[in-house]
Protein backbone atom coordinates (compact mmCIF):
# COMPACT_ATOMS: atom_id res chain seq x y z
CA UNK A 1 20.44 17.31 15.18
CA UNK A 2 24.16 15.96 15.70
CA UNK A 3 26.21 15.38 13.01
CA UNK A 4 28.97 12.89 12.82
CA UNK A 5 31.61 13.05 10.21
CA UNK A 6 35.59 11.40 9.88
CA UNK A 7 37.67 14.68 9.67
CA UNK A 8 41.87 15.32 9.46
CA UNK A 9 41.98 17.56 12.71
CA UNK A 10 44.90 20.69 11.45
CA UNK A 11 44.38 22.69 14.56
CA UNK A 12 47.31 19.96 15.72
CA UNK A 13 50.36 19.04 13.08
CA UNK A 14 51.81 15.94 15.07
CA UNK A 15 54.46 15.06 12.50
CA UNK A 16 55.35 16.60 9.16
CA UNK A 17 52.64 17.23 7.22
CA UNK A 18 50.47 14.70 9.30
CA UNK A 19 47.25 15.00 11.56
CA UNK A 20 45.22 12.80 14.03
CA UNK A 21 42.58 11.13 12.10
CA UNK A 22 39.46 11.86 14.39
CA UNK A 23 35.78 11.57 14.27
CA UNK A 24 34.07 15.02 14.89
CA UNK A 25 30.60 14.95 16.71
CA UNK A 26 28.53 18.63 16.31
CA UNK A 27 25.60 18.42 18.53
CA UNK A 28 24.27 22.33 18.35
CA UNK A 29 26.68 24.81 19.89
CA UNK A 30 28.82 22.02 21.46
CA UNK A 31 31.79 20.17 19.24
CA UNK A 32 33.91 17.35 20.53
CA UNK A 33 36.69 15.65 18.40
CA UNK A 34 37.47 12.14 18.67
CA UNK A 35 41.29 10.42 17.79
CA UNK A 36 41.02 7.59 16.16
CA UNK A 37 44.81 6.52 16.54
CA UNK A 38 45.96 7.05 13.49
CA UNK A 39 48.06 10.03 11.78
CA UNK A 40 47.73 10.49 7.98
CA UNK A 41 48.67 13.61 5.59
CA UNK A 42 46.42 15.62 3.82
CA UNK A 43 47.09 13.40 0.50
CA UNK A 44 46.06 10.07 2.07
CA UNK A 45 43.30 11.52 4.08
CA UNK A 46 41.45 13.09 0.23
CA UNK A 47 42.50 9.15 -1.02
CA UNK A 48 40.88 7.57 1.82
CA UNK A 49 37.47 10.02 2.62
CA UNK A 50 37.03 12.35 -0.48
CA UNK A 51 37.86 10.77 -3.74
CA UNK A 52 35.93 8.16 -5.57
CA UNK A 53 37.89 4.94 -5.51
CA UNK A 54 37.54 1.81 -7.30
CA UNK A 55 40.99 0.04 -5.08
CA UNK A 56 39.28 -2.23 -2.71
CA UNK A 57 42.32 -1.83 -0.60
CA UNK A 58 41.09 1.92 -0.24
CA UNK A 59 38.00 0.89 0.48
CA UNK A 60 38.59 -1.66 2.92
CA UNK A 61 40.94 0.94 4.99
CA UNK A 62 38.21 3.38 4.41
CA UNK A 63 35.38 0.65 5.85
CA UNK A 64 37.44 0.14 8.73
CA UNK A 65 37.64 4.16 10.26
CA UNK A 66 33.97 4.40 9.28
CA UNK A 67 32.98 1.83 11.71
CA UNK A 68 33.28 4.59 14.07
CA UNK A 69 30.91 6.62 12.97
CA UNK A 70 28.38 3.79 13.13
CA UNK A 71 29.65 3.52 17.08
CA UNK A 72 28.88 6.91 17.69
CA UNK A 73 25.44 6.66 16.12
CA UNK A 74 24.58 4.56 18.01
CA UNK A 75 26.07 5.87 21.03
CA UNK A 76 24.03 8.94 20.61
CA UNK A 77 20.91 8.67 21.63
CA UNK A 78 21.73 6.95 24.63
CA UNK A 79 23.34 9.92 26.02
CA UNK A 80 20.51 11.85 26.37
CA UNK A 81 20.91 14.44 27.15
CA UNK A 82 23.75 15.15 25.50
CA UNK A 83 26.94 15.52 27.75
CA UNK A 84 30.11 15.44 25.69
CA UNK A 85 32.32 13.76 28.71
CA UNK A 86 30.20 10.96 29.38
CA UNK A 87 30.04 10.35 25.43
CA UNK A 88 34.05 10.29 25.42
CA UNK A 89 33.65 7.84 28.18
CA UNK A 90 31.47 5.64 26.70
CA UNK A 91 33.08 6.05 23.03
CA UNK A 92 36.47 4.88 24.29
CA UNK A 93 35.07 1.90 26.50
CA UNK A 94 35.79 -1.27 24.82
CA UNK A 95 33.85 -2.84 27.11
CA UNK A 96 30.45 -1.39 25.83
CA UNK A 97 28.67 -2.73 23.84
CA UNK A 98 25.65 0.20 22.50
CA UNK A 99 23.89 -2.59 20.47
CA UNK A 100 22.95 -3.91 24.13
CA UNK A 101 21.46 -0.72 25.14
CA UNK A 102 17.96 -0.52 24.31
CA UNK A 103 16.68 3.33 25.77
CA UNK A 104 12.82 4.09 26.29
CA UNK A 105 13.05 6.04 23.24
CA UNK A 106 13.96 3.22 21.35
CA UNK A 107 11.70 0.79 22.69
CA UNK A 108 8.87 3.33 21.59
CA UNK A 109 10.27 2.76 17.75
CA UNK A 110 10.20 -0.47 18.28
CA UNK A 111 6.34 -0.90 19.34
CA UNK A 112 3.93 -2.39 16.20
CA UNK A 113 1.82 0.66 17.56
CA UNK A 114 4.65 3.28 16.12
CA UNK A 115 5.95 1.96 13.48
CA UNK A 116 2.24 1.38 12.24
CA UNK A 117 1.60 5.09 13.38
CA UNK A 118 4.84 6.50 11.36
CA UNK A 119 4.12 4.44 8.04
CA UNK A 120 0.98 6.20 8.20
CA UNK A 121 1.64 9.28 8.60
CA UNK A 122 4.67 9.09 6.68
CA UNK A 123 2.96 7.54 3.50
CA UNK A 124 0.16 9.97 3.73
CA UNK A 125 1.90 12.96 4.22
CA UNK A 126 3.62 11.55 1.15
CA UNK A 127 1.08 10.74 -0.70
CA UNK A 128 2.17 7.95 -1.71
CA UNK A 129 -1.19 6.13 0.35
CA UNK A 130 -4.51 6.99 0.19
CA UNK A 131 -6.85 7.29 3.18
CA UNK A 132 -8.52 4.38 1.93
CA UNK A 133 -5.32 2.53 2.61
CA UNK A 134 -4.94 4.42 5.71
CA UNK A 135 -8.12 2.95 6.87
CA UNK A 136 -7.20 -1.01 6.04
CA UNK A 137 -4.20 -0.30 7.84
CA UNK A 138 -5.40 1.01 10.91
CA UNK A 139 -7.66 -2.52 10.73
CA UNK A 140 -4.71 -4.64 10.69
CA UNK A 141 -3.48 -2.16 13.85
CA UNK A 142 -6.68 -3.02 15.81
CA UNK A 143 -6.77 -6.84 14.91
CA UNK A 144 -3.03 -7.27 16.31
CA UNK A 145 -4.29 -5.24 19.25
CA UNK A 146 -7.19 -7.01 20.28
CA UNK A 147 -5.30 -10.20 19.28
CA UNK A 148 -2.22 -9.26 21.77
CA UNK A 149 -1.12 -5.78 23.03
CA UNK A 150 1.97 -4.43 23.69
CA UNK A 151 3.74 -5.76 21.09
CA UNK A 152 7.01 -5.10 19.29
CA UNK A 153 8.62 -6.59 15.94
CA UNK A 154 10.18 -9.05 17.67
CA UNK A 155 7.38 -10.50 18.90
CA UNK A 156 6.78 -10.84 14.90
CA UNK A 157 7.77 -14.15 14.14
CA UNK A 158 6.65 -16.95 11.98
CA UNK A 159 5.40 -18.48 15.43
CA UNK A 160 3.19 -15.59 15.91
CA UNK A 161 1.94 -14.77 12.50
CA UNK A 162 0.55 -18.85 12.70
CA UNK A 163 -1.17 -17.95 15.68
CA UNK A 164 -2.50 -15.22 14.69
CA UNK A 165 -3.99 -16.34 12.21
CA UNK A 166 -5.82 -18.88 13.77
CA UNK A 167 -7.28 -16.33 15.77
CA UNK A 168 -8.53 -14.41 13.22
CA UNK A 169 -9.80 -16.81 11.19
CA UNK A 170 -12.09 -18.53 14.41
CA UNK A 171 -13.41 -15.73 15.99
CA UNK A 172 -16.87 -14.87 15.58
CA UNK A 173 -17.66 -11.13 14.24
CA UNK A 174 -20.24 -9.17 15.67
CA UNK A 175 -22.17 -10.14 12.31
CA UNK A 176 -22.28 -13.68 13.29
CA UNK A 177 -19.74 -14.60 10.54
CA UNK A 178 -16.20 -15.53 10.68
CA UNK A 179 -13.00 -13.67 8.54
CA UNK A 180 -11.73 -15.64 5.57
CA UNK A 181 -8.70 -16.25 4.54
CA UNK A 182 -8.68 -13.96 1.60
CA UNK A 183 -9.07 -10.93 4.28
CA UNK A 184 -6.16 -12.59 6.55
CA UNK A 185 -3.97 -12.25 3.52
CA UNK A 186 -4.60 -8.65 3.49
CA UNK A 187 -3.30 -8.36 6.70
CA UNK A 188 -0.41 -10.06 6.46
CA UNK A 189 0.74 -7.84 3.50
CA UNK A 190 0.40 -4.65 5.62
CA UNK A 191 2.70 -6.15 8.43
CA UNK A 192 5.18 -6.86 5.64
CA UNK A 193 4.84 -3.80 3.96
CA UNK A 194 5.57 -1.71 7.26
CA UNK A 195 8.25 -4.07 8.71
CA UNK A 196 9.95 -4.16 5.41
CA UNK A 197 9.72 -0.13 5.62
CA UNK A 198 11.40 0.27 8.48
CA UNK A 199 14.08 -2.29 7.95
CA UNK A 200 14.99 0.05 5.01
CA UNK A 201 15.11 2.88 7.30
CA UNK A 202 17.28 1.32 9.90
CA UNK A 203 15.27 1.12 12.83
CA UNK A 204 14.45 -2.35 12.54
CA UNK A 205 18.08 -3.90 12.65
CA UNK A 206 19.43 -6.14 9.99
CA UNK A 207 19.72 -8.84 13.00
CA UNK A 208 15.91 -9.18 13.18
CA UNK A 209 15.25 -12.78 11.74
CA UNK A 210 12.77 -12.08 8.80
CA UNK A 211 9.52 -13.62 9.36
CA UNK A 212 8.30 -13.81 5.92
CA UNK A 213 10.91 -16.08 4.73
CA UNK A 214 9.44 -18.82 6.72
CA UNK A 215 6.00 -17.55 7.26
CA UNK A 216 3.77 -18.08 3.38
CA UNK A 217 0.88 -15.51 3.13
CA UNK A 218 -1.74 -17.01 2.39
CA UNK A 219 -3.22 -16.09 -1.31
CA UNK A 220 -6.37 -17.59 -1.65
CA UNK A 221 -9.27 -16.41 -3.91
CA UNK A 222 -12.62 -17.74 -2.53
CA UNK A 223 -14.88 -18.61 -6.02
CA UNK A 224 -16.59 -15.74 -7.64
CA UNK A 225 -20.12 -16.91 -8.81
CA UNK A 226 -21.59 -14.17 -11.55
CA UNK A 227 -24.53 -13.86 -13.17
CA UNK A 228 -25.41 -15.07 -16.47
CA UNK A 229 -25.58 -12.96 -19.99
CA UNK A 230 -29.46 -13.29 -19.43
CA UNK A 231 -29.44 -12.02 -15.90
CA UNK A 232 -27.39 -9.17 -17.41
CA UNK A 233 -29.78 -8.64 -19.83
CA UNK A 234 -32.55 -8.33 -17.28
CA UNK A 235 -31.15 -5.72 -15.45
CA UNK A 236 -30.07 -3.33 -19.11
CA UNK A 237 -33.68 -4.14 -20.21
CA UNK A 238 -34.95 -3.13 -16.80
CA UNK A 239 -37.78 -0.62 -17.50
CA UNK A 240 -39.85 -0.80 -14.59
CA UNK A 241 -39.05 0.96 -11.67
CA UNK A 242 -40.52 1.37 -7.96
CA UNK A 243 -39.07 4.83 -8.01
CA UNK A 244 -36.56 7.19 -9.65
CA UNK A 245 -33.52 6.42 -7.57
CA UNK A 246 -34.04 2.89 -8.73
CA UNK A 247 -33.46 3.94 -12.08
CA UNK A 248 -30.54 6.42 -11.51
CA UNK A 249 -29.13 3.42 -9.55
CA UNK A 250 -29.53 1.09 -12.28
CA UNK A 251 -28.42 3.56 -14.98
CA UNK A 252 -25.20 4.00 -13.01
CA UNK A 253 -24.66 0.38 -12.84
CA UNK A 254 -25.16 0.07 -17.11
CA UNK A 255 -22.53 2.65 -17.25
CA UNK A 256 -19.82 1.60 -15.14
CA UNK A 257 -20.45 -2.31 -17.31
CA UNK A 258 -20.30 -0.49 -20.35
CA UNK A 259 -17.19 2.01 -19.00
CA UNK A 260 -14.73 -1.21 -19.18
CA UNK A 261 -16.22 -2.28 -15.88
CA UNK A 262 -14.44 0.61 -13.94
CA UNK A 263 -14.92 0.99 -10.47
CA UNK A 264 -16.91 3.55 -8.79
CA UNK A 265 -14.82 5.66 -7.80
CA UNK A 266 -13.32 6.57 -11.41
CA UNK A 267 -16.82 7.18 -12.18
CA UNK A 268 -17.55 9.71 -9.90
CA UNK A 269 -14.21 11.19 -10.65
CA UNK A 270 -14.79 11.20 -14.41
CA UNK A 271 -14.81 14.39 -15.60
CA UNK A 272 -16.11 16.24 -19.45
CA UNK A 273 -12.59 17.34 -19.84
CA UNK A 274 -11.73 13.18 -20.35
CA UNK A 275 -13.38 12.97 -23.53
CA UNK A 276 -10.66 12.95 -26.33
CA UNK A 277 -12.54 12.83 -29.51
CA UNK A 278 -15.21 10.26 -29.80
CA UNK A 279 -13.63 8.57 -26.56
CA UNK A 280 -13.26 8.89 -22.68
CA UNK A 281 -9.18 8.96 -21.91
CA UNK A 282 -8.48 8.73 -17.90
CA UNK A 283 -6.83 6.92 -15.47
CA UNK A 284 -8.28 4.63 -12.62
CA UNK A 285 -7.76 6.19 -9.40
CA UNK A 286 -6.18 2.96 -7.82
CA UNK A 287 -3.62 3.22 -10.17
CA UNK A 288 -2.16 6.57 -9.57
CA UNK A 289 -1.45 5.31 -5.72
CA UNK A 290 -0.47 1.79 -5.91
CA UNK A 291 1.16 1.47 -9.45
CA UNK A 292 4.73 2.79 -10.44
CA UNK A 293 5.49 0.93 -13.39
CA UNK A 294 3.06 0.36 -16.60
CA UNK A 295 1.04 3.21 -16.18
CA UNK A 296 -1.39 3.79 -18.91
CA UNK A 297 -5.01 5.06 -19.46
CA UNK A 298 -8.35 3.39 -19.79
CA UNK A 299 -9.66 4.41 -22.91
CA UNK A 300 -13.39 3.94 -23.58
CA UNK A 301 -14.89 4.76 -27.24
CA UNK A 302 -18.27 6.50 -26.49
CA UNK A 303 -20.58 3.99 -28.97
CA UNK A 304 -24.02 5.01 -29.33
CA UNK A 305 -25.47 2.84 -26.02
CA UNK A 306 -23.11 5.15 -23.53
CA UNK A 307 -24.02 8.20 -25.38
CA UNK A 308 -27.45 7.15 -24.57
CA UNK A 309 -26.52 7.21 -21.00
CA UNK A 310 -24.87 10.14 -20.86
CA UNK A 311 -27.49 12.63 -22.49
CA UNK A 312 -29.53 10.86 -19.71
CA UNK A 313 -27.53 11.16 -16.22
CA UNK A 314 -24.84 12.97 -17.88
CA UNK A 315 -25.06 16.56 -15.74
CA UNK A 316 -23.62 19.15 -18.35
CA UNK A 317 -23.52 22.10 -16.07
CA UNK A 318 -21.09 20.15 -13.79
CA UNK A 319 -17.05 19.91 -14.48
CA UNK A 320 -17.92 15.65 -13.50
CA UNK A 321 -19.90 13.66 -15.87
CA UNK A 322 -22.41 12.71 -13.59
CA UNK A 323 -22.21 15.83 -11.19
CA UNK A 324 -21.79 13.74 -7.48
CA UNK A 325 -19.14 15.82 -6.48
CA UNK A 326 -20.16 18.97 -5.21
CA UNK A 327 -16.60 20.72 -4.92
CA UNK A 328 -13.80 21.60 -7.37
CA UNK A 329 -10.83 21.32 -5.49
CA UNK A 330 -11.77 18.45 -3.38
CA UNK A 331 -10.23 16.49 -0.47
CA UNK A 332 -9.31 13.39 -0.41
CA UNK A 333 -11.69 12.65 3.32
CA UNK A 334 -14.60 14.08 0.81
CA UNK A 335 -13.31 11.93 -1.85
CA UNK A 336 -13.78 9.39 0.49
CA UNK A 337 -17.04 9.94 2.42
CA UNK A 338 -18.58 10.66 -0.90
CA UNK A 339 -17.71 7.47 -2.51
CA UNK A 340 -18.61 5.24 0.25
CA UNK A 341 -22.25 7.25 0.56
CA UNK A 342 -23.04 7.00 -2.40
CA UNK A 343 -22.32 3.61 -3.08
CA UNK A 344 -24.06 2.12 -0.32
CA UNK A 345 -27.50 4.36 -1.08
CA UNK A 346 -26.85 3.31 -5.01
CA UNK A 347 -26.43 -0.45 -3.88
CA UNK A 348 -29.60 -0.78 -1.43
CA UNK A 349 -31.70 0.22 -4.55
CA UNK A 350 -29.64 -2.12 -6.39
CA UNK A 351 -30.44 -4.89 -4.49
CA UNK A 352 -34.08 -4.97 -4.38
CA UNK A 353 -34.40 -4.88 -7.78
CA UNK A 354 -32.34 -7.43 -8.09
CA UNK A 355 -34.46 -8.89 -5.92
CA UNK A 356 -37.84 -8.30 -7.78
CA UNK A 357 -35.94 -9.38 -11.21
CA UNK A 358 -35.39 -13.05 -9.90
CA UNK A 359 -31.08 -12.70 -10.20
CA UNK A 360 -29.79 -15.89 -8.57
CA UNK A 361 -27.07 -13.30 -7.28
CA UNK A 362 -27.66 -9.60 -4.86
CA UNK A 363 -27.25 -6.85 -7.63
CA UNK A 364 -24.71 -4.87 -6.16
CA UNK A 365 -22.16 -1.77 -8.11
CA UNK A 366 -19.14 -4.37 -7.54
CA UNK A 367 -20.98 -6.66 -10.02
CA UNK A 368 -20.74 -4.34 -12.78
CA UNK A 369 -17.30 -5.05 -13.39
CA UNK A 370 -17.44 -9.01 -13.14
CA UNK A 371 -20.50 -8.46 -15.38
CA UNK A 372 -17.72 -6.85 -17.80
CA UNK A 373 -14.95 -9.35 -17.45
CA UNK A 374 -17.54 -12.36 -18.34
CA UNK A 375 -19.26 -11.08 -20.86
CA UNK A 376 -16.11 -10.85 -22.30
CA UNK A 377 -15.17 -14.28 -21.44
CA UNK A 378 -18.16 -15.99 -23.03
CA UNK A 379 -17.71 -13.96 -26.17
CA UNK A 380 -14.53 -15.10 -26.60
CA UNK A 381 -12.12 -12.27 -26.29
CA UNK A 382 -8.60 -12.59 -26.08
CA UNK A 383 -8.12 -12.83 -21.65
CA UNK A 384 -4.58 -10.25 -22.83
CA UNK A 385 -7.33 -7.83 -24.17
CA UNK A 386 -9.87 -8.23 -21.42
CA UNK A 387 -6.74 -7.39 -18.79
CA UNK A 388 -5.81 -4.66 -21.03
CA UNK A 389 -9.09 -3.09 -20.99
CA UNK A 390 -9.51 -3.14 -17.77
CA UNK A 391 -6.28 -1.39 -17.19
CA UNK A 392 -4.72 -4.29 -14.85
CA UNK A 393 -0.84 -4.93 -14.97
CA UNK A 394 -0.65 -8.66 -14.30
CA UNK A 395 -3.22 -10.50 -16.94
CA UNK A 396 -3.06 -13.29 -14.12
CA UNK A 397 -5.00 -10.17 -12.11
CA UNK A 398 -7.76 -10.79 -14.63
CA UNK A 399 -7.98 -14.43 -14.74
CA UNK A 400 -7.64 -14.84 -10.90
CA UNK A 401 -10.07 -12.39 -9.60
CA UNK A 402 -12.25 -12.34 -12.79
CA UNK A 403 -12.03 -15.01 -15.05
CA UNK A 404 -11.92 -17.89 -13.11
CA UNK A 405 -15.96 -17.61 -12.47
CA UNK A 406 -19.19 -19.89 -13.13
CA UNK A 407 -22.62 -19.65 -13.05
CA UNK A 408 -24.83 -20.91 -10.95
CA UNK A 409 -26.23 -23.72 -13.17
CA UNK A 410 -22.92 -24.90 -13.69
CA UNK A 411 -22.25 -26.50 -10.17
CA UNK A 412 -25.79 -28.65 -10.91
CA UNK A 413 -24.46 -30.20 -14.67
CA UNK A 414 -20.74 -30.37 -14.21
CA UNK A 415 -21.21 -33.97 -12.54
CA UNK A 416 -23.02 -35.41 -14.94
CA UNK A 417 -20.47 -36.61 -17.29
CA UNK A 418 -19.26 -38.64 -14.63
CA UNK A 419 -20.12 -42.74 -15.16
C-alpha cells in the first residue's frame, strides 16, 4: 500500500538552510518525490507539518500544501498499475481533473451490491452485527435487486426511494399478502445505515446529495390488539393438554410473561450462573449488539410462581436454565438456527391451544411479552417502570410498540358515547 506524506527533501540544500517542500509517494520498492514550489527551512517546515498549532494563519498555509496529498490520493488508483512517470505526468497537469475519473475499480465501490457486501462483512467480522441483522440486510439487498439491478448510490435519491416504495408496498407476496409500511421502514433504515457508513469512510463523496434529508422514513406502528387479563388467565390456568409438548410449550410461554416479558432468545441463553441471590441478573441479547449507551441488566426477583417453573422445566444438569442449547461454546449460526427452531415448533403448539381455549387472538411466544407490558398497564404501573423493566432505553419504545394497545371488545363500545 502507497503512502503519501508532505516531506522537506535534504538530499538537495537550494539556498541556505532551505529545501524544496515536496510530497513523497512510497508505493513498495519504488519512491518518487514531488516539488511543490516552495523552499522553506527546517524551522518553518516543524511550524508548518509537525507541531501542534492553534495560529489559523499556520493552519491555513498548512491546509493549502496538504491539498496535494488529497490530489495524489486520488490520483492513485487511477494509475494502475503503478508507473511513477505517468503519475508525475498526471500530478503536474493542471488540466486534469482526477475527480472526473471514475476507474472500474471504483465503479465496483460504488455498486449498492458492494457497499451492502462490505458493511456486512465488515460489521460482522466486527461484531458489531449479528447474523440476525446480517439476514434483514441481505433482504433489503434482494428487494432493491428485484426492484432494479445494477444500481449505484447515485441512483439513491429521494426520487427513487418514493418509487421504491410504491413498489414494495403493491406487490403481491408469494403468500398472497402485501408488505406494510412498518416493514418498508425497516428497509429504509438499512440503506441509511450503509450509505451513511460509507460516507464516513470516504468512498461515498461528500458531493453526493443526501437523500434522507428530503426523503422521511416512514415510522408507522400498525395497532397491536392483545389479549385480555382473562385470556391471560386461561392460558396460566391451562391444565389440560393434548400432549406433553403442549405443556412444555405453554410452560415456556408463563415464563418468558413472568421473566419481564423477555424475548426468546434471552431465555434460551439464560444460564444458572445468572441467579444473584434470590434474583436472575442478565442482559438481553439485543442489547449487547445494538445498544452503546444505557446499558444495564434485567433483573428478575425469582417469587414463588417462577420458582414453580423452574423446579419444573428448569434442567439442573445443564449450564442453561432450560437446557436447549446443546453446546458450551456456541456459535452464533447455532445461536441462530436454534432459536428460530425452536420457536416455530414451541409456537405451532402454541397456537392450537390457543385455538381450543377460545383466545380472540393466535397464542404465539411474541405475545408473552405484550401479555407483560399490559398487564402492567391495566394495573396501573408507572409506563417509566414498565420501560425500565423491560430493559428498553427510550420509554416512548414502551408506549409505542406496547402500550398503545386495546382489546378486542374495545373497538365494539368505544362508539357508543357518541349522540
Amino acid at each position: 500500500m502507497a503512502t503519501i506524506k508532505i516531506i522537506l527533501d535534504k538530499r538537495l540544500e537550494v539556498e541556505k538552510d532551505k529545501f524544496h517542500l515536496t510530497v513523497r509517494i512510497s508505493n513498495k520498492s519504488e519512491v518518487i518525490y514531488l516539488r511543490l514550489g516552495a523552499l522553506m527551512t527546517v524551522k518553518d517546515y516543524e511550524k508548518y507539518f509537525v507541531k501542534k498549532s492553534f495560529d489559523k494563519e499556520v493552519d491555513k498555509i498548512k491546509l493549502n500544501f496538504e491539498k496535494y496529498i488529497d490530489r495524489a490520493k486520488k490520483i492513485l488508483p487511477i494509475i494502475d498499475p503503478f508507473d511513477s512517470t505517468r503519475f508525475r505526468e498526471k500530478f503536474y497537469d493542471t488540466n486534469f481533473d482526477p475527480e472526473k475519473i471514475v476507474t472500474e475499480e471504483q465503479k465496483k465501490m460504488g455498486s449498492i451490491n458492494y457497499l451492502f457486501q462490505n458493511y456486512m462483512k465488515v460489521k460482522s467480522e466486527t461484531k458489531e452485527i449479528g447474523l440476525s441483522t446480517v439476514e434483514l440486510l441481505k433482504g433489503t439487498l434482494n428487494n432493491i435487486n428485484k426492484f432494479k439491478t445494477g444500481l449505484t448510490y447515485e441512483d439513491i435519491t429521494p426520487e427513487f426511494l418514493h418509487t421504491f416504495e410504491h413498489w414494495y408496498l403493491n406487490k403481491v407476496r408469494s403468500d398472497g399478502k402485501r408488505n406494510s409500511l412498518a416493514s418498508f421502514g425497516g428497509l429504509c433504515r438499512n440503506i441509511k445505515a450503509v450509505i451513511n457508513y460509507h460516507r464516513k469512510k470516504k468512498i461515498i463523496p461528500v458531493t453526493y446529495p443526501y437523500p434522507f434529508d428530503d426523503y422521511k422514513i416512514p415510522n408507522f406502528v400498525p395497532p397491536k390488539r392483545v389479549i385480555s387479563n382473562a385470556e391471560i388467565q386461561k392460558v396460566l390456568d391451562c391444565s389440560e393438554f393434548e400432549n406433553i409438548m403442549e405443556e412444555y410449550a405453554r410452560d415456556i410461554w408463563e415464563m418468558l410473561y413472568r421473566l419481564n416479558g423477555i424475548n426468546f432468545i434471552d431465555l434460551l441463553k439464560l444460564r444458572w450462573e445468572n441467579i444473584e441471590g434470590n434474583k436472575f441478573v442478565f442482559y438481553r441479547h439485543k442489547t449487547l449488539k445494538t445498544r452503546r449507551n444505557n446499558i444495564r441488566p434485567i433483573e428478575v426477583v425469582i417469587n414463588p410462581k417462577i420458582q414453580k417453573l423452574l423446579d419444573k422445566i428448569g434442567r439442573k444438569k445443564s449450564l442453561y436454565v432450560i437446557g436447549q442449547i446443546k453446546q458450551e461454546n456456541y456459535t452464533d449460526q447455532y445461536l441462530l438456527e436454534r432459536n428460530k427452531k425452536l420457536k416455530g415448533r414451541y409456537n405451532s403448539h402454541l397456537k392450537r391451544l390457543g385455538k381450543r381455549l377460545g383466545l380472540t387472538l393466535s397464542l404465539d411466544i411474541s405475545m408473552a411479552r405484550d401479555a407483560y407490558a399490559n398487564t402492567h398497564k391495566r394495573a396501573g404501573t408507572n409506563p417509566l417502570k414498565i420501560s425500565e423493566n423491560m430493559n428498553h432505553s427510550d420509554p416512548r419504545t414502551t408506549t409505542l410498540h406496547y402500550l398503545d394497545n386495546f382489546e378486542f371488545d374495545t373497538d365494539f363500545d368505544v362508539n357508543e358515547v357518541l349522540l
